[in-house]
C-alpha atoms as a PDB file:
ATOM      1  CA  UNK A   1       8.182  -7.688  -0.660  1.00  0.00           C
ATOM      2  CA  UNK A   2       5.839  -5.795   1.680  1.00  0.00           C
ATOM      3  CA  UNK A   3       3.844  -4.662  -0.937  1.00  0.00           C
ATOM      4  CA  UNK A   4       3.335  -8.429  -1.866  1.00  0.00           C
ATOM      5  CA  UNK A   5       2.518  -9.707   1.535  1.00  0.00           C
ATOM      6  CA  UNK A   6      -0.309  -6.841   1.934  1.00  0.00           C
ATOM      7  CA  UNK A   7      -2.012  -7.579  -1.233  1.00  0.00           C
ATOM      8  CA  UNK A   8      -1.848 -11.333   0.700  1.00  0.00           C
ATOM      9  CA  UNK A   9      -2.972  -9.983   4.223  1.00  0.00           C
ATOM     10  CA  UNK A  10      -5.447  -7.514   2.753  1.00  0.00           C
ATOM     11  CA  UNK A  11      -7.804 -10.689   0.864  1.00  0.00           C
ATOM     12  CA  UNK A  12      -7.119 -12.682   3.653  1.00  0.00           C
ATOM     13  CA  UNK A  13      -8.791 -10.428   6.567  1.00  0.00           C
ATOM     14  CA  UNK A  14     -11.727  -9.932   4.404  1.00  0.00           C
ATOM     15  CA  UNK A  15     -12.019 -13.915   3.790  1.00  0.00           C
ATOM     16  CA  UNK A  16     -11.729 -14.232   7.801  1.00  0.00           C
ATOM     17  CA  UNK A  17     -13.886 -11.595   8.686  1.00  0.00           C
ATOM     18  CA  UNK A  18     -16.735 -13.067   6.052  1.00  0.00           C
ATOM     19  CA  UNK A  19     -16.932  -9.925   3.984  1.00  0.00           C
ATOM     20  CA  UNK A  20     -17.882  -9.357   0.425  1.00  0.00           C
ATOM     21  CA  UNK A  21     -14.326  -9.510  -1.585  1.00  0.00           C
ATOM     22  CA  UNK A  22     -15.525  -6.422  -4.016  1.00  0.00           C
ATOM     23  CA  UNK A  23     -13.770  -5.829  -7.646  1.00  0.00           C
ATOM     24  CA  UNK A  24     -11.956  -2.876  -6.000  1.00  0.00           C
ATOM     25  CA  UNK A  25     -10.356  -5.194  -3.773  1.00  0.00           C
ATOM     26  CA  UNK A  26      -8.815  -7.959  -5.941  1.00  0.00           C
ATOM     27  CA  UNK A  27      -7.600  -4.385  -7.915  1.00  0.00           C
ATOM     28  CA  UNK A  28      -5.917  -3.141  -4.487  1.00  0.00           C
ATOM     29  CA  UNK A  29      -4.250  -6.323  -3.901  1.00  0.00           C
ATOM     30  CA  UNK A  30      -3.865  -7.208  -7.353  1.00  0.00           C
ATOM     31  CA  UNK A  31      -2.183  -3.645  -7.998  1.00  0.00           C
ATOM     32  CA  UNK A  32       0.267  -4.404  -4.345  1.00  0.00           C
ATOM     33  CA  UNK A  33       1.181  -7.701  -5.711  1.00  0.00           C
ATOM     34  CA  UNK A  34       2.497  -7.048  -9.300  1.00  0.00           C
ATOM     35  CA  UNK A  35       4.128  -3.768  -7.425  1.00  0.00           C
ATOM     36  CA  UNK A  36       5.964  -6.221  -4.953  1.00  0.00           C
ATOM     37  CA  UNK A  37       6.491  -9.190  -7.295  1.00  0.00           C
ATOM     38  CA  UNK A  38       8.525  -6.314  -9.069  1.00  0.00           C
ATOM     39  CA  UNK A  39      10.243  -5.466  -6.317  1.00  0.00           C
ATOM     40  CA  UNK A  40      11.484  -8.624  -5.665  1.00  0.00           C
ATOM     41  CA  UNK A  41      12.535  -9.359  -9.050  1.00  0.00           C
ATOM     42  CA  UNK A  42      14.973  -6.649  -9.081  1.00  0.00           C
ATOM     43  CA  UNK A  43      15.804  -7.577  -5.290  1.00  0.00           C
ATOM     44  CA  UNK A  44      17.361 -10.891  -7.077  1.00  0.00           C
ATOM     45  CA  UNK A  45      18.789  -9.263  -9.463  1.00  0.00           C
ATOM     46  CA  UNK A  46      16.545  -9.241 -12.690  1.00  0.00           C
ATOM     47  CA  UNK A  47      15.803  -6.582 -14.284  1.00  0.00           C
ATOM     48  CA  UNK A  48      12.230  -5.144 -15.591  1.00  0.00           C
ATOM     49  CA  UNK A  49      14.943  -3.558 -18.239  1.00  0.00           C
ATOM     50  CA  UNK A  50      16.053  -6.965 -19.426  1.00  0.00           C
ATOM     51  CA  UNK A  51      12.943  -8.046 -19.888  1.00  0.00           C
ATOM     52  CA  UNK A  52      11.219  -5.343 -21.945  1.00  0.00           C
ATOM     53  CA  UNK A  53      14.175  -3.537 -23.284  1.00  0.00           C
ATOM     54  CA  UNK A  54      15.499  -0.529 -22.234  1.00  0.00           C
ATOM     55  CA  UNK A  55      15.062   3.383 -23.726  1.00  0.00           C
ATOM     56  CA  UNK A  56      17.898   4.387 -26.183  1.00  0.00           C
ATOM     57  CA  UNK A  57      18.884   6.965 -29.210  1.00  0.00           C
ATOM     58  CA  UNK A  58      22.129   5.322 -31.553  1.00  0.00           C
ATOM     59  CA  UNK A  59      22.902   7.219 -34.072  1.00  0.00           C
ATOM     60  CA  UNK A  60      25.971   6.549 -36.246  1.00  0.00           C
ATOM     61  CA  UNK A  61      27.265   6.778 -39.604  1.00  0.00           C
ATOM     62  CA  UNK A  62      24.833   3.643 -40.965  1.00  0.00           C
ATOM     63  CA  UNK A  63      21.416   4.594 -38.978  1.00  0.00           C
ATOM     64  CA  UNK A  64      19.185   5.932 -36.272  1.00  0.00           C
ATOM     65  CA  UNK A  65      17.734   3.910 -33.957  1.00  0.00           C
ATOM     66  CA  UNK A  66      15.476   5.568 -31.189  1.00  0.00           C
ATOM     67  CA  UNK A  67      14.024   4.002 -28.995  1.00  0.00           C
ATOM     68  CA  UNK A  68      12.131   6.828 -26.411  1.00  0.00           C
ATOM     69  CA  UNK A  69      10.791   4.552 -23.443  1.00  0.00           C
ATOM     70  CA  UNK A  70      10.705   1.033 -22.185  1.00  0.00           C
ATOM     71  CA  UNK A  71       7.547  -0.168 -23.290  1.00  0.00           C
ATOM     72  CA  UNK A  72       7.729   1.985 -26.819  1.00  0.00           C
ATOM     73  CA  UNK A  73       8.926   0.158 -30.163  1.00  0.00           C
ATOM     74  CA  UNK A  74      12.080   0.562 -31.326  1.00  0.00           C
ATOM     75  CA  UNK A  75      12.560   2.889 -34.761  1.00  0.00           C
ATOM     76  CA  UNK A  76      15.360   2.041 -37.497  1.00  0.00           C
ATOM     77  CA  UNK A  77      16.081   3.994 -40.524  1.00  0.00           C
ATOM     78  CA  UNK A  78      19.342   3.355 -42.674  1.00  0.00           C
ATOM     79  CA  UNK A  79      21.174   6.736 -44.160  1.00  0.00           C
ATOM     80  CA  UNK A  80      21.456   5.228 -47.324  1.00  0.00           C
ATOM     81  CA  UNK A  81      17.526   4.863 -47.323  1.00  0.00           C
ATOM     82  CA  UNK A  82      17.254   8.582 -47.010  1.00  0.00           C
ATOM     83  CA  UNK A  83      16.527  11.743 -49.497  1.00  0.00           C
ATOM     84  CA  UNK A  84      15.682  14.288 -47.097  1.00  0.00           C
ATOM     85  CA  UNK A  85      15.630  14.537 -43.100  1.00  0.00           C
ATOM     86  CA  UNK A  86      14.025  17.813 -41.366  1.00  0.00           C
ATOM     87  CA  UNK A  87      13.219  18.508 -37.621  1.00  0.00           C
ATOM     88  CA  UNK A  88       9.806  19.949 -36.606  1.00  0.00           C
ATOM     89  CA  UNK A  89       8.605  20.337 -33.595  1.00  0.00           C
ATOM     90  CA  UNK A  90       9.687  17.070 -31.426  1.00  0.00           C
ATOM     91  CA  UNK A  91       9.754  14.754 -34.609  1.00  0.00           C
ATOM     92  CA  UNK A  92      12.364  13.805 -37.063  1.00  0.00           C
ATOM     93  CA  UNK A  93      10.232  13.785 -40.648  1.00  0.00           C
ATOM     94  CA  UNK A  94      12.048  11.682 -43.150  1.00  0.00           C
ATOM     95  CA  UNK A  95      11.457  10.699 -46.836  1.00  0.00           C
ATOM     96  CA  UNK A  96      13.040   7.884 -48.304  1.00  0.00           C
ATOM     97  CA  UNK A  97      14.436   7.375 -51.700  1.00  0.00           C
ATOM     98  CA  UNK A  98      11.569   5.663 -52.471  1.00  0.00           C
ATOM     99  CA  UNK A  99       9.497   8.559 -51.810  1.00  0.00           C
ATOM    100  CA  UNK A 100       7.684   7.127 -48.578  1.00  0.00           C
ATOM    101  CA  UNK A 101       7.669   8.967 -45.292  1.00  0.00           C
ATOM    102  CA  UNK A 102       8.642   8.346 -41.841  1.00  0.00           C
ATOM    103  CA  UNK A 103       8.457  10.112 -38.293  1.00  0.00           C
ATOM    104  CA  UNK A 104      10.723   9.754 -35.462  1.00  0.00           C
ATOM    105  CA  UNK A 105       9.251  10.799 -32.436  1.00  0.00           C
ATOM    106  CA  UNK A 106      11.201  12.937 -29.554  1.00  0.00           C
ATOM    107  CA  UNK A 107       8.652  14.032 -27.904  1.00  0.00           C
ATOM    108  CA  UNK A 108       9.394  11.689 -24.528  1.00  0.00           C
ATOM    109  CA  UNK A 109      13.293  13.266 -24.219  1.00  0.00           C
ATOM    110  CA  UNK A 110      14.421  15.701 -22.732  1.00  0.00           C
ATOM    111  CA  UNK A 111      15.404  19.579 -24.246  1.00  0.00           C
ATOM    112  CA  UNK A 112      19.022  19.035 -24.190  1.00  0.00           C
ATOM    113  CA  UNK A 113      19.376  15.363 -25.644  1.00  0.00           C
ATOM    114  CA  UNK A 114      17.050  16.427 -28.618  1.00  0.00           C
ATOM    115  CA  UNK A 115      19.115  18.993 -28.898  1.00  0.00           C
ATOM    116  CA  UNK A 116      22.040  16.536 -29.215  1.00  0.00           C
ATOM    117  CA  UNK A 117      20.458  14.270 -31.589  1.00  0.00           C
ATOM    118  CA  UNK A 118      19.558  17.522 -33.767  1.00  0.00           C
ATOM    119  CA  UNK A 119      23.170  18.493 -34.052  1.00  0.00           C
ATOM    120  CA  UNK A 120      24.861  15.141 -34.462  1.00  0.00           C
ATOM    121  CA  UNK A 121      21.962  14.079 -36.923  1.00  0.00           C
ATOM    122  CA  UNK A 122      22.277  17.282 -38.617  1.00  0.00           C
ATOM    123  CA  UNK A 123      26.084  17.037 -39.188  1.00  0.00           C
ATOM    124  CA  UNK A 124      25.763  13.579 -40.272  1.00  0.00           C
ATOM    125  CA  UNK A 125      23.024  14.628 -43.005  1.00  0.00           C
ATOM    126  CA  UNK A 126      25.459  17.455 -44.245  1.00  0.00           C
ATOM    127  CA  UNK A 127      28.615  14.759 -44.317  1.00  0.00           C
ATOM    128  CA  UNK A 128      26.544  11.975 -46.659  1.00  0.00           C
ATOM    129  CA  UNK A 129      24.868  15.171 -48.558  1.00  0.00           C
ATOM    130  CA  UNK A 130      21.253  14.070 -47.540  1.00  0.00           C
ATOM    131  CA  UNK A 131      18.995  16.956 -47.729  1.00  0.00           C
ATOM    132  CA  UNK A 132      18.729  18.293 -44.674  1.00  0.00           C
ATOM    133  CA  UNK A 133      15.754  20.886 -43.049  1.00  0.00           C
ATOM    134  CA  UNK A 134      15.609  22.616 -39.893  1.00  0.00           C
ATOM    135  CA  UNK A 135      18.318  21.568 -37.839  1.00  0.00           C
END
């Protein structure tokens, strides 16, 4: 809420004070207010999550879904759409049945949850005898 009000306070002494309102000052203010409109939204109780859709990695016997940060798009690929699976290097490389390729980028987790996604992806591979790389 502070945030907000100096954005509001900031325009307003330059407006009283008959100075030049420069770009770098709607920016400032502009910058304070979305940071304090923010702020109040999740003061009431919404969530910037709810609204954008939160970061998540599902993996079960049907798919993997990853989704590595807020603002990212989520990524869907069915096992039974799968020939091989390998791990290189922060990415998931995957061809399909139909011989096209896919990536699923890691790179924005951390060590141990790749890590976690390796094993649990790699065991899944093995159980539904996908051909599996580096794992």
């Amino acid at each position: 809420m502070l945030s907000f009000v100096i954005s509001i306070i900031w325009i307003t002494i330059r407006i009283m004070d008959d100075l030049i309102i420069r770009p770098f000052d709607w920016l400032y203010s502009g910058l304070f207010a979305l940071n304090g409109i923010v702020h109040v939204f999740e003061g009431f109780g919404f969530s910037v999550e709810k609204i954008f859709g939160k970061a998540f990695v599902f993996i079960d016997s049907e798919r993997i879904s990853i989704k590595s940060g807020v603002l990212d798009k989520e990524q869907t690929i069915y096992w039974n759409t799968i020939k091989s699976i390998d791990y290189k290097i922060n990415k998931f490389h995957i061809e399909r049945i139909d011989n096209t390729g896919l990536s699923l980028d890691l790179s924005k987790l951390d060590y141990a949850l790749k890590n976690e996604i390796k094993e649990v992806a790699g065991f899944i591979a093995k159980d539904k005898n996908i051909q599996s790389g580096n794992f």
